[in-house]
PDB file of N, CA and C in Angstrom:
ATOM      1  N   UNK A   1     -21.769 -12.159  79.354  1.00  0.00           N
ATOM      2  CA  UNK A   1     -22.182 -12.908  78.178  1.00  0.00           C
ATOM      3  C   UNK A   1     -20.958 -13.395  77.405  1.00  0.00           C
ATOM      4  N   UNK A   2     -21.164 -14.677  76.799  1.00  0.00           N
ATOM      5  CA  UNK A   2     -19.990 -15.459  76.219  1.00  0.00           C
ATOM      6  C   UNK A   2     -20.434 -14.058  74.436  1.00  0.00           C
ATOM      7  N   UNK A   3     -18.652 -14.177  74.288  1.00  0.00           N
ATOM      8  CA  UNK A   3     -18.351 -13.525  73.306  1.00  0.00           C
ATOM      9  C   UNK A   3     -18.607 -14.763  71.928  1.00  0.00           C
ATOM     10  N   UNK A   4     -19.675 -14.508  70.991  1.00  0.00           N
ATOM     11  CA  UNK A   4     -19.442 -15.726  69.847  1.00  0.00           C
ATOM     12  C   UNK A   4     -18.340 -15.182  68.736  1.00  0.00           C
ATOM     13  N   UNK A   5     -17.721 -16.224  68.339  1.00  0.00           N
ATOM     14  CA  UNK A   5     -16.976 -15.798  67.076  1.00  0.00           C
ATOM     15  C   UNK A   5     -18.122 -15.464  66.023  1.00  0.00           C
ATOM     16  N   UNK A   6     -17.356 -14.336  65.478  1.00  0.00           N
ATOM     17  CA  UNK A   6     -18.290 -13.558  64.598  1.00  0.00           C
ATOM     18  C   UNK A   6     -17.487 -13.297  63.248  1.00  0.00           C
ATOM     19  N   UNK A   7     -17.368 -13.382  61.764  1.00  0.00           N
ATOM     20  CA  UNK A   7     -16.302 -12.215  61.079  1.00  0.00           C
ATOM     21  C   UNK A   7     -16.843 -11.059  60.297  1.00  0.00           C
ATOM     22  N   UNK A   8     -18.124 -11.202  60.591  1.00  0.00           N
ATOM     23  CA  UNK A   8     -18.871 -10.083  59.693  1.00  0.00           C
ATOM     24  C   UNK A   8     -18.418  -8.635  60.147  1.00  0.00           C
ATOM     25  N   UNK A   9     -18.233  -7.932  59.371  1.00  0.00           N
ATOM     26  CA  UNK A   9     -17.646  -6.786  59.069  1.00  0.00           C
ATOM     27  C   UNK A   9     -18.733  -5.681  59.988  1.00  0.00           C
ATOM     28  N   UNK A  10     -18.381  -4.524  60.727  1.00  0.00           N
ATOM     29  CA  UNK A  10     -19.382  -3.417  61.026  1.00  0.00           C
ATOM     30  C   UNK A  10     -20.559  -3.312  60.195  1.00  0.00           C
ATOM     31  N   UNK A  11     -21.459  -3.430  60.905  1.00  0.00           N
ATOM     32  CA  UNK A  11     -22.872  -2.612  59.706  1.00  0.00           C
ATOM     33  C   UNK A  11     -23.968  -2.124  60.777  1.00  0.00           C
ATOM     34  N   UNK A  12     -24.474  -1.433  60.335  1.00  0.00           N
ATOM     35  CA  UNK A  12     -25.911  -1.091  61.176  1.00  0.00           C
ATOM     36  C   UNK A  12     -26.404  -1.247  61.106  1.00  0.00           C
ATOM     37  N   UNK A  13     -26.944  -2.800  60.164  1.00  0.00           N
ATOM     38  CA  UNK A  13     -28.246  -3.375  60.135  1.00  0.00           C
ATOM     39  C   UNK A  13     -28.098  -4.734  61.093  1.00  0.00           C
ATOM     40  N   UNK A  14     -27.016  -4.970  61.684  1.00  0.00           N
ATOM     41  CA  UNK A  14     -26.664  -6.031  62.653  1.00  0.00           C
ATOM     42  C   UNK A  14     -25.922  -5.243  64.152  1.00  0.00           C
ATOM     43  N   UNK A  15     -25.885  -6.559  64.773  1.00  0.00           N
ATOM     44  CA  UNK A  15     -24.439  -6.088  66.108  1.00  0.00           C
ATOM     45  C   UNK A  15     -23.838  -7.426  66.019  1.00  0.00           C
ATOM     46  N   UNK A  16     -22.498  -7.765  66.172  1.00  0.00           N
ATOM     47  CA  UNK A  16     -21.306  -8.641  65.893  1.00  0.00           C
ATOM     48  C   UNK A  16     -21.559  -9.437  66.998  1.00  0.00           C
ATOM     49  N   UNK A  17     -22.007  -8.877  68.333  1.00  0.00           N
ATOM     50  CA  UNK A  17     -22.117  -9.979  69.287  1.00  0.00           C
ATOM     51  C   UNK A  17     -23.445  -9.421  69.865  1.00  0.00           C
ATOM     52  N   UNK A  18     -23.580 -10.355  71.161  1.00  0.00           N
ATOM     53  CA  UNK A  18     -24.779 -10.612  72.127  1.00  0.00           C
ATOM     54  C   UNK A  18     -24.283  -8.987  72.893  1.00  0.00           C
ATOM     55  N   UNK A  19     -25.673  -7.761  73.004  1.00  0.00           N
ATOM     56  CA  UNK A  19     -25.386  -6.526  74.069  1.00  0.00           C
ATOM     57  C   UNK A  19     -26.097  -6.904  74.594  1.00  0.00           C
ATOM     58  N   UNK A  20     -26.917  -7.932  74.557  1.00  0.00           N
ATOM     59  CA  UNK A  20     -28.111  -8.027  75.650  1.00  0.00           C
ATOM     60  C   UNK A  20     -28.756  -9.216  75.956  1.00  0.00           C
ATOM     61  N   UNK A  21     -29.628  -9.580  76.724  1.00  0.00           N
ATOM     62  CA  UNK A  21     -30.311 -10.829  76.653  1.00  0.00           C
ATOM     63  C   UNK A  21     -31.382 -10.836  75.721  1.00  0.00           C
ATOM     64  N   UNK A  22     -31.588  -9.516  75.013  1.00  0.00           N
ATOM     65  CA  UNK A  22     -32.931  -9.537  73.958  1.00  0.00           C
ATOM     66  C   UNK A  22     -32.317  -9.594  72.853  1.00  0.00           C
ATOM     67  N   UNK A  23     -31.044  -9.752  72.459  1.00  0.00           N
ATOM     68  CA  UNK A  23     -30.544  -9.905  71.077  1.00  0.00           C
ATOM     69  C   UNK A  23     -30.799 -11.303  70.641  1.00  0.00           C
ATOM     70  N   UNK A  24     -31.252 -11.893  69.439  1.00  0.00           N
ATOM     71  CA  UNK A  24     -31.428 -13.144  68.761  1.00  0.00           C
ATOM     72  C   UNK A  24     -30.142 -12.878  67.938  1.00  0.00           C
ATOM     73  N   UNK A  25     -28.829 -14.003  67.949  1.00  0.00           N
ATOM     74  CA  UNK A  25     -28.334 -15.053  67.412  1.00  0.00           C
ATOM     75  C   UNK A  25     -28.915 -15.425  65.467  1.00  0.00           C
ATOM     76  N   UNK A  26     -28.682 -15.045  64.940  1.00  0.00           N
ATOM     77  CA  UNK A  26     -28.898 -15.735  63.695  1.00  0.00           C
ATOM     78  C   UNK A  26     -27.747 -15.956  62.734  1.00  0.00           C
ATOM     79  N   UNK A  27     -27.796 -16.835  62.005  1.00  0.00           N
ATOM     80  CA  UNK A  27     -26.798 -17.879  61.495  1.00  0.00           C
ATOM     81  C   UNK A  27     -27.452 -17.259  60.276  1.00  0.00           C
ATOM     82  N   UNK A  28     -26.426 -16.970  59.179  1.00  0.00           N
ATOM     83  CA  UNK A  28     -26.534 -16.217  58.050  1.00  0.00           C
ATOM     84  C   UNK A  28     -26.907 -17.593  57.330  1.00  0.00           C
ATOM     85  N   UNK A  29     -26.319 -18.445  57.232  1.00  0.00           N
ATOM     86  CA  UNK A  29     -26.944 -19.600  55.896  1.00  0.00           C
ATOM     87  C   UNK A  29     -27.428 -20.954  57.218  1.00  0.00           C
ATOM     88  N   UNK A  30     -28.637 -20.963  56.782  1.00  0.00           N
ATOM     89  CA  UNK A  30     -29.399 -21.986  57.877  1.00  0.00           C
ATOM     90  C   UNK A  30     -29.885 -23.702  57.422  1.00  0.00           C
ATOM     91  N   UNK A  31     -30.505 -24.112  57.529  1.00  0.00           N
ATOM     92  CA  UNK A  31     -30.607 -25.388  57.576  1.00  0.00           C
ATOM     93  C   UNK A  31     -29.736 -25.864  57.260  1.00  0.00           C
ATOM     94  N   UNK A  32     -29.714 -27.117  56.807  1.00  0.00           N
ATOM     95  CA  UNK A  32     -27.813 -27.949  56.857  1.00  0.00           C
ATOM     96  C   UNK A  32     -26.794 -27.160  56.545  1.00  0.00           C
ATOM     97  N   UNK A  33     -26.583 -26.029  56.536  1.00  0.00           N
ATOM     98  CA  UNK A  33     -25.611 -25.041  56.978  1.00  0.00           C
ATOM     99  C   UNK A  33     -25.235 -24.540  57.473  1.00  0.00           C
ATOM    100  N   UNK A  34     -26.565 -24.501  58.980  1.00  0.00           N
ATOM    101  CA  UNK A  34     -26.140 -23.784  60.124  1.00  0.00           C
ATOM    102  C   UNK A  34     -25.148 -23.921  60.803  1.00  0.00           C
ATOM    103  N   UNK A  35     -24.592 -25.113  60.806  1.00  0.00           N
ATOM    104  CA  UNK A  35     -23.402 -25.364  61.857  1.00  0.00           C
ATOM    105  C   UNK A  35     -22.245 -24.942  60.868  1.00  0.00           C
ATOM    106  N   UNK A  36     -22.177 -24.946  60.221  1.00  0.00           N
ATOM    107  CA  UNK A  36     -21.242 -24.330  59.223  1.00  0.00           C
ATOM    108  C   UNK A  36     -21.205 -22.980  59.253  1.00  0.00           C
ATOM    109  N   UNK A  37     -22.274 -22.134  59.426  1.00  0.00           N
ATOM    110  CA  UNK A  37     -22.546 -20.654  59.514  1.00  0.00           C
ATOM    111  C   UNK A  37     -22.018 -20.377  60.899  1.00  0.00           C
ATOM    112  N   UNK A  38     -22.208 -21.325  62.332  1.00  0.00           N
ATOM    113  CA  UNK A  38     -21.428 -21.121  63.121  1.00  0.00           C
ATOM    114  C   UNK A  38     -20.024 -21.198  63.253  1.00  0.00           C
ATOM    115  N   UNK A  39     -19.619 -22.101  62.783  1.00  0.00           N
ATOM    116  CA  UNK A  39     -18.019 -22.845  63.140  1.00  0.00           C
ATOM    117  C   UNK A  39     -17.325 -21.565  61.913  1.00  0.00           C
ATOM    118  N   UNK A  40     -18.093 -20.775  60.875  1.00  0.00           N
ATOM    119  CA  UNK A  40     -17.359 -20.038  60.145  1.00  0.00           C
ATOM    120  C   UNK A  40     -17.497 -18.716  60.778  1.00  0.00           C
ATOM    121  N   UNK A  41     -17.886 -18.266  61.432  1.00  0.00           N
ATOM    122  CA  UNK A  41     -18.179 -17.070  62.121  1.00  0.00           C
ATOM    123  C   UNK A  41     -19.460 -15.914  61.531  1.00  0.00           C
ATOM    124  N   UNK A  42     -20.039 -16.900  60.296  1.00  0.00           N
ATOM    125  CA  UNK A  42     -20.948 -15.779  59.808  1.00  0.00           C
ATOM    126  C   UNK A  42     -22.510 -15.994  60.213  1.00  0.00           C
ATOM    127  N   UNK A  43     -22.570 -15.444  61.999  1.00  0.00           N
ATOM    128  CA  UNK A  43     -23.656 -14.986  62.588  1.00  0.00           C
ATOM    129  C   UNK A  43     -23.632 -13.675  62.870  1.00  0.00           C
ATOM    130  N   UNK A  44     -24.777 -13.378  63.128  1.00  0.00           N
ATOM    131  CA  UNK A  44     -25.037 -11.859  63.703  1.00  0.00           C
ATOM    132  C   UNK A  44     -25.733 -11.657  64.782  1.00  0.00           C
ATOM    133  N   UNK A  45     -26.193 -10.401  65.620  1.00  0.00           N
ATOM    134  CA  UNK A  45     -27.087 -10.493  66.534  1.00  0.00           C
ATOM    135  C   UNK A  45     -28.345  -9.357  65.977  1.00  0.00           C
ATOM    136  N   UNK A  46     -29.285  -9.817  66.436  1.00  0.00           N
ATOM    137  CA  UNK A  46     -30.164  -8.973  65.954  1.00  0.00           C
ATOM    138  C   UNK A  46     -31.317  -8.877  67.150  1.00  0.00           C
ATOM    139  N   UNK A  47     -31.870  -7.693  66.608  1.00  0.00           N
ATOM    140  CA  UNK A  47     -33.483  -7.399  67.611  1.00  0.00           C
ATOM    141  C   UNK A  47     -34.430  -8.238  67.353  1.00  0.00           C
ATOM    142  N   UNK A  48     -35.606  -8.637  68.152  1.00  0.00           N
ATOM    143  CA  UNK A  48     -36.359  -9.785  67.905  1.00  0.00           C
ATOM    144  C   UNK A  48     -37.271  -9.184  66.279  1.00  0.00           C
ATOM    145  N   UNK A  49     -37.379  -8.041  66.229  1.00  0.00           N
ATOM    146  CA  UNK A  49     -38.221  -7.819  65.231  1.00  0.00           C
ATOM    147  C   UNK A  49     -37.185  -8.039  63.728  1.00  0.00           C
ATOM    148  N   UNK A  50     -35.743  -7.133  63.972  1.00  0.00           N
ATOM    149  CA  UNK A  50     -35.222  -7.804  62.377  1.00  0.00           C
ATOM    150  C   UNK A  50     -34.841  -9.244  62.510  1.00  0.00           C
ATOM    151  N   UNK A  51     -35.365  -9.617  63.687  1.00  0.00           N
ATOM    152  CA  UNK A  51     -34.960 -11.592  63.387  1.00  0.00           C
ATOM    153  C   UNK A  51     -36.362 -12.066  62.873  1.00  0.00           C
ATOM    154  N   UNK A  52     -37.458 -11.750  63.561  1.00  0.00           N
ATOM    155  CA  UNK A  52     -38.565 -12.626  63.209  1.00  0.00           C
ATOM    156  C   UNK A  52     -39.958 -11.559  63.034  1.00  0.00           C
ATOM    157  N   UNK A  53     -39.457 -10.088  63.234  1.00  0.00           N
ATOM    158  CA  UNK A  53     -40.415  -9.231  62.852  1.00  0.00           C
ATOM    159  C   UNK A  53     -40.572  -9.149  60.849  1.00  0.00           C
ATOM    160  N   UNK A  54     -42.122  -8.735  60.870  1.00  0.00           N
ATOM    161  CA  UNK A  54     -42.686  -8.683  59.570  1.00  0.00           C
ATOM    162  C   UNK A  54     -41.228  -8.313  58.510  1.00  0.00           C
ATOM    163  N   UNK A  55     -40.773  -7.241  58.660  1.00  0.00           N
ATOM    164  CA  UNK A  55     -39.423  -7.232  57.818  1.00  0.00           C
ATOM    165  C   UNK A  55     -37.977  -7.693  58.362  1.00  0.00           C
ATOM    166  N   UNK A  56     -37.860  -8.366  58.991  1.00  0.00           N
ATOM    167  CA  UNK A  56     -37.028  -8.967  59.936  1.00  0.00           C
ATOM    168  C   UNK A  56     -37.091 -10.283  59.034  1.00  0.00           C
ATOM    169  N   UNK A  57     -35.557 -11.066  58.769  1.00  0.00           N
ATOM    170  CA  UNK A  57     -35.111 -11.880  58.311  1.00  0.00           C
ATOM    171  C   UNK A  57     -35.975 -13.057  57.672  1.00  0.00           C
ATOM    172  N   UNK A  58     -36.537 -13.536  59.021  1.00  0.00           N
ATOM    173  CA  UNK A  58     -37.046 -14.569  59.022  1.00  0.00           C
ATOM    174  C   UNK A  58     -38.845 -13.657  58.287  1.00  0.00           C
ATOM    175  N   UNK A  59     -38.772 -12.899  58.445  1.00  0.00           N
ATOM    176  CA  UNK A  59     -40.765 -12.322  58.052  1.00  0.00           C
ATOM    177  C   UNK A  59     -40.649 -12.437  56.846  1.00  0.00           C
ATOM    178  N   UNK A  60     -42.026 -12.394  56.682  1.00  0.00           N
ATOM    179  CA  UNK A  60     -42.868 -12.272  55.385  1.00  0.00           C
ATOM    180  C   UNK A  60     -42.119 -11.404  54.487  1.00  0.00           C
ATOM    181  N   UNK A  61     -41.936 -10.069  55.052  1.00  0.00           N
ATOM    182  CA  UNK A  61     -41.110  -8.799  54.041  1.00  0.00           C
ATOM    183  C   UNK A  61     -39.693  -9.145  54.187  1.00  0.00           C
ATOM    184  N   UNK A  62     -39.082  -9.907  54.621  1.00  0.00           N
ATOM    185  CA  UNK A  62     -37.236  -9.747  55.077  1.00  0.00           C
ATOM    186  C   UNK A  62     -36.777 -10.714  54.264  1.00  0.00           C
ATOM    187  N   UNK A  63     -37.050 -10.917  53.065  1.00  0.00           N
ATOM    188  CA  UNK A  63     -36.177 -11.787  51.752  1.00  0.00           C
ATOM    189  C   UNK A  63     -34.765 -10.810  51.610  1.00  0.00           C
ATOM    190  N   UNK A  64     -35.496  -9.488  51.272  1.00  0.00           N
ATOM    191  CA  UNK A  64     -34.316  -8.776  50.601  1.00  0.00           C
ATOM    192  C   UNK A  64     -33.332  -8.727  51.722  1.00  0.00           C
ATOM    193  N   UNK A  65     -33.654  -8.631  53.162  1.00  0.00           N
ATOM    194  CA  UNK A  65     -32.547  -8.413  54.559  1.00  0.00           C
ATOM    195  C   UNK A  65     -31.732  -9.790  53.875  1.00  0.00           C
ATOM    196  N   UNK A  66     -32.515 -10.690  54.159  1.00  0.00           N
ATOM    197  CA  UNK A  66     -32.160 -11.846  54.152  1.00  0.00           C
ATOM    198  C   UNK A  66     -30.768 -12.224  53.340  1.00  0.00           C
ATOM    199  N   UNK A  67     -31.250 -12.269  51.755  1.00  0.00           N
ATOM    200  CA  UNK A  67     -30.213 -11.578  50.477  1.00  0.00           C
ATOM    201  C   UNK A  67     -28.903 -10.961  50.969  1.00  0.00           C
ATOM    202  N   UNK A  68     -29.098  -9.745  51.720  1.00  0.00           N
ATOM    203  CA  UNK A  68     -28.179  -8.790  52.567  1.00  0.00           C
ATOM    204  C   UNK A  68     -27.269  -9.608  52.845  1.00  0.00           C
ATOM    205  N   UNK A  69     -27.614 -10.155  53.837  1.00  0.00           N
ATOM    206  CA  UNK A  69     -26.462 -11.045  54.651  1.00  0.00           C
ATOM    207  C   UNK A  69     -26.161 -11.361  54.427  1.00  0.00           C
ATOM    208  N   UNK A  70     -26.737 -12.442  53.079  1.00  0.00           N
ATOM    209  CA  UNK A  70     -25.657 -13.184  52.785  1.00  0.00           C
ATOM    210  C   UNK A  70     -24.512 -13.011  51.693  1.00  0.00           C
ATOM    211  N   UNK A  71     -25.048 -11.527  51.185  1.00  0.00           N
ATOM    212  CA  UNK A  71     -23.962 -11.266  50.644  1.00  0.00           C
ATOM    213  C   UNK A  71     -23.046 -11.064  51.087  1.00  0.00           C
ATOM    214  N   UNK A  72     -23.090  -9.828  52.173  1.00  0.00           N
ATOM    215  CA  UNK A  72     -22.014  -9.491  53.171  1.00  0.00           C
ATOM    216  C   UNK A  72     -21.639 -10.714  53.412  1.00  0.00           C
ATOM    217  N   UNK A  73     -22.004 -11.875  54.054  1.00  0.00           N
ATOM    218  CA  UNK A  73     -21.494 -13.270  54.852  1.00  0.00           C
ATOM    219  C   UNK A  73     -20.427 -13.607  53.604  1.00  0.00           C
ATOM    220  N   UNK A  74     -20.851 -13.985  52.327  1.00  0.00           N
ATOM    221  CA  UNK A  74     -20.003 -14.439  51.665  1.00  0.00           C
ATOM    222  C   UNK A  74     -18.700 -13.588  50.886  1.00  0.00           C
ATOM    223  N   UNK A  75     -19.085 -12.483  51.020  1.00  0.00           N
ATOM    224  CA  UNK A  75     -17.848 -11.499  50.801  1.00  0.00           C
ATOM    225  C   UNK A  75     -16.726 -11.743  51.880  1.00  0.00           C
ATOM    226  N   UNK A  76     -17.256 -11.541  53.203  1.00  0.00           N
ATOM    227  CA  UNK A  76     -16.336 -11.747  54.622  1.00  0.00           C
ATOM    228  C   UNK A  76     -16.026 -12.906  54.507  1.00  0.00           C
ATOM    229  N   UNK A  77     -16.148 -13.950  54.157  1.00  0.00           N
ATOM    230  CA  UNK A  77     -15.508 -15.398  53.873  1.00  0.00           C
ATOM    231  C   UNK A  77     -15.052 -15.728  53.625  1.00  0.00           C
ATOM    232  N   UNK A  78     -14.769 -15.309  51.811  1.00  0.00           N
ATOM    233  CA  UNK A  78     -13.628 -15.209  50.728  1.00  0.00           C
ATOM    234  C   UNK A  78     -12.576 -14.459  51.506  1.00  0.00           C
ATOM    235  N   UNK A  79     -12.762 -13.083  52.356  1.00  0.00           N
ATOM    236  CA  UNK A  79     -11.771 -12.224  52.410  1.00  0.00           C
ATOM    237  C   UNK A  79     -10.843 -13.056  53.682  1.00  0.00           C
ATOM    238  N   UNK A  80     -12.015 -13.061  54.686  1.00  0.00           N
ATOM    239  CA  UNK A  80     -11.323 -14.113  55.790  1.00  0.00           C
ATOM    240  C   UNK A  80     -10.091 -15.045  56.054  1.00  0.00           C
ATOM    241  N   UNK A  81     -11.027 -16.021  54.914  1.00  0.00           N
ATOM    242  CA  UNK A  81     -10.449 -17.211  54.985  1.00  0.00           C
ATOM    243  C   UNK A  81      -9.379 -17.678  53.377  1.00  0.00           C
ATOM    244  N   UNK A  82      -9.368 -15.977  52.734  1.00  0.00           N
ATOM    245  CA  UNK A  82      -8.539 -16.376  51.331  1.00  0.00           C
ATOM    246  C   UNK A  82      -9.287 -17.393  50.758  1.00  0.00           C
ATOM    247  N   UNK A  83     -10.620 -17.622  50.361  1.00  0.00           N
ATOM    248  CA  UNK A  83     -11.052 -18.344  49.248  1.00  0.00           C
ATOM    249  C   UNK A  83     -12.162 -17.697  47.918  1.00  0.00           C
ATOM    250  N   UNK A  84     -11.635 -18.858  47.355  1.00  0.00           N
ATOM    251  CA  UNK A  84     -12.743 -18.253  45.736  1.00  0.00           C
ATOM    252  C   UNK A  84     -14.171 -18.081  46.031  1.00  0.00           C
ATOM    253  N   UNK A  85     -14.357 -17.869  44.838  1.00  0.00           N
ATOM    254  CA  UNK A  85     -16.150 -17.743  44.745  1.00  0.00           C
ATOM    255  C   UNK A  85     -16.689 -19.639  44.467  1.00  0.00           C
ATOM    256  N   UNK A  86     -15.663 -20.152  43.427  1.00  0.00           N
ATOM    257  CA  UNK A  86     -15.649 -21.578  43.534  1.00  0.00           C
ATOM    258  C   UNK A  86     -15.716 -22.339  44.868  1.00  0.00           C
ATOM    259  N   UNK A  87     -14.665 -21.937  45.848  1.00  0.00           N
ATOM    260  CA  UNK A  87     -14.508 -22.470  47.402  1.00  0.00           C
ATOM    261  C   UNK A  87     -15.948 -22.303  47.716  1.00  0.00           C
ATOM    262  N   UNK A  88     -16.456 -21.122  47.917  1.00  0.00           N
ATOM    263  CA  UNK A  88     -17.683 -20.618  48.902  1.00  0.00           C
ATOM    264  C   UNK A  88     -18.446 -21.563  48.323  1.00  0.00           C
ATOM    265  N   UNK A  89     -18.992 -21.854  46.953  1.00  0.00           N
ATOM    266  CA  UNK A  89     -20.513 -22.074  46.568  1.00  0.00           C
ATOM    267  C   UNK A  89     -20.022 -24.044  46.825  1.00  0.00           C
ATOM    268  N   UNK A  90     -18.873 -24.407  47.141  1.00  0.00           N
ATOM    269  CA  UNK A  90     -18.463 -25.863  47.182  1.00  0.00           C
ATOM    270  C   UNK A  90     -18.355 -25.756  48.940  1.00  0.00           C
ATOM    271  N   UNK A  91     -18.467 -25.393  49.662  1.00  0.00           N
ATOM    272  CA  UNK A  91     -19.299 -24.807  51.433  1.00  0.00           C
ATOM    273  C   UNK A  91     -20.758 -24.918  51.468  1.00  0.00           C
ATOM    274  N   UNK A  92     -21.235 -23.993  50.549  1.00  0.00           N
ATOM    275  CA  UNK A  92     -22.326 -23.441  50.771  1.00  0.00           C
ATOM    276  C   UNK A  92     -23.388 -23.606  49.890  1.00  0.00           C
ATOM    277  N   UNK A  93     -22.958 -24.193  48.523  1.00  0.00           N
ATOM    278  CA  UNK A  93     -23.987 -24.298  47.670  1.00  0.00           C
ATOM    279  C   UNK A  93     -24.617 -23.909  46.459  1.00  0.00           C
ATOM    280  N   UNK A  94     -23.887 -22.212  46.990  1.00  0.00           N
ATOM    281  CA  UNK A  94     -24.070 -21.289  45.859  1.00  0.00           C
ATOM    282  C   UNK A  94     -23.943 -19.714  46.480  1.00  0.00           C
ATOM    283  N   UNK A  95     -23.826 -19.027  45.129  1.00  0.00           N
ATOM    284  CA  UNK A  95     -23.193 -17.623  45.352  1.00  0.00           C
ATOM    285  C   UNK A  95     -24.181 -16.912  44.836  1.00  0.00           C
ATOM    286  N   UNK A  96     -23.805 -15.649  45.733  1.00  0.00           N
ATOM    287  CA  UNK A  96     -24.810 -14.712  46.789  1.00  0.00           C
ATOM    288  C   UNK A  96     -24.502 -13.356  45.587  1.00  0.00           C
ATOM    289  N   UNK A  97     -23.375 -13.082  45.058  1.00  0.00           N
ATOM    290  CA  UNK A  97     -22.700 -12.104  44.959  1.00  0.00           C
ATOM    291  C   UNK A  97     -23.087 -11.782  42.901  1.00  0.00           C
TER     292      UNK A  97
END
């Protein structure tokens, strides 16, 4: 399996890359951001249920996961790439933190 650039930090509510063919790919800030969420490294891999299960990202209950990430995403960003909280929300739109 191709290794994706990733910069999100260890956690145990994600895995940094693909262990399997059942891991889902998700892009921490999505619609006209997704390619931006790629080319910056802040994806994750996840199980089909925390991607699209009831409390899983994308579900009905997974706002607060959701929230999660992107805090972590935008913390790892600033630290990454040395930018402000100004930089991020002029990327992205707005701040998480």
């Amino acid at each position: 399996m191709k290794k994706e650039f990733c910069i999100m930090p260890l956690n145990q509510a994600y895995m940094q890359q693909r262990t399997s063919m059942f891991c889902e790919r998700h892009e921490v800030f999505f619609g006209s951001n997704r390619q931006k969420s790629i080319k910056d490294g802040l994806v994750v891999f996840l199980t089909p249920e925390m991607h699209r299960g009831t409390i899983g990202v994308h579900g009905k209950s997974g706002h607060r996961f959701d929230i999660y990430l992107k805090q972590i995403a935008q913390k790892a960003w600033q630290e990454y790439y040395n930018k402000t909280t100004e930089e991020f929300i002029q990327r992205y739109g707005k701040n998480y933190l």
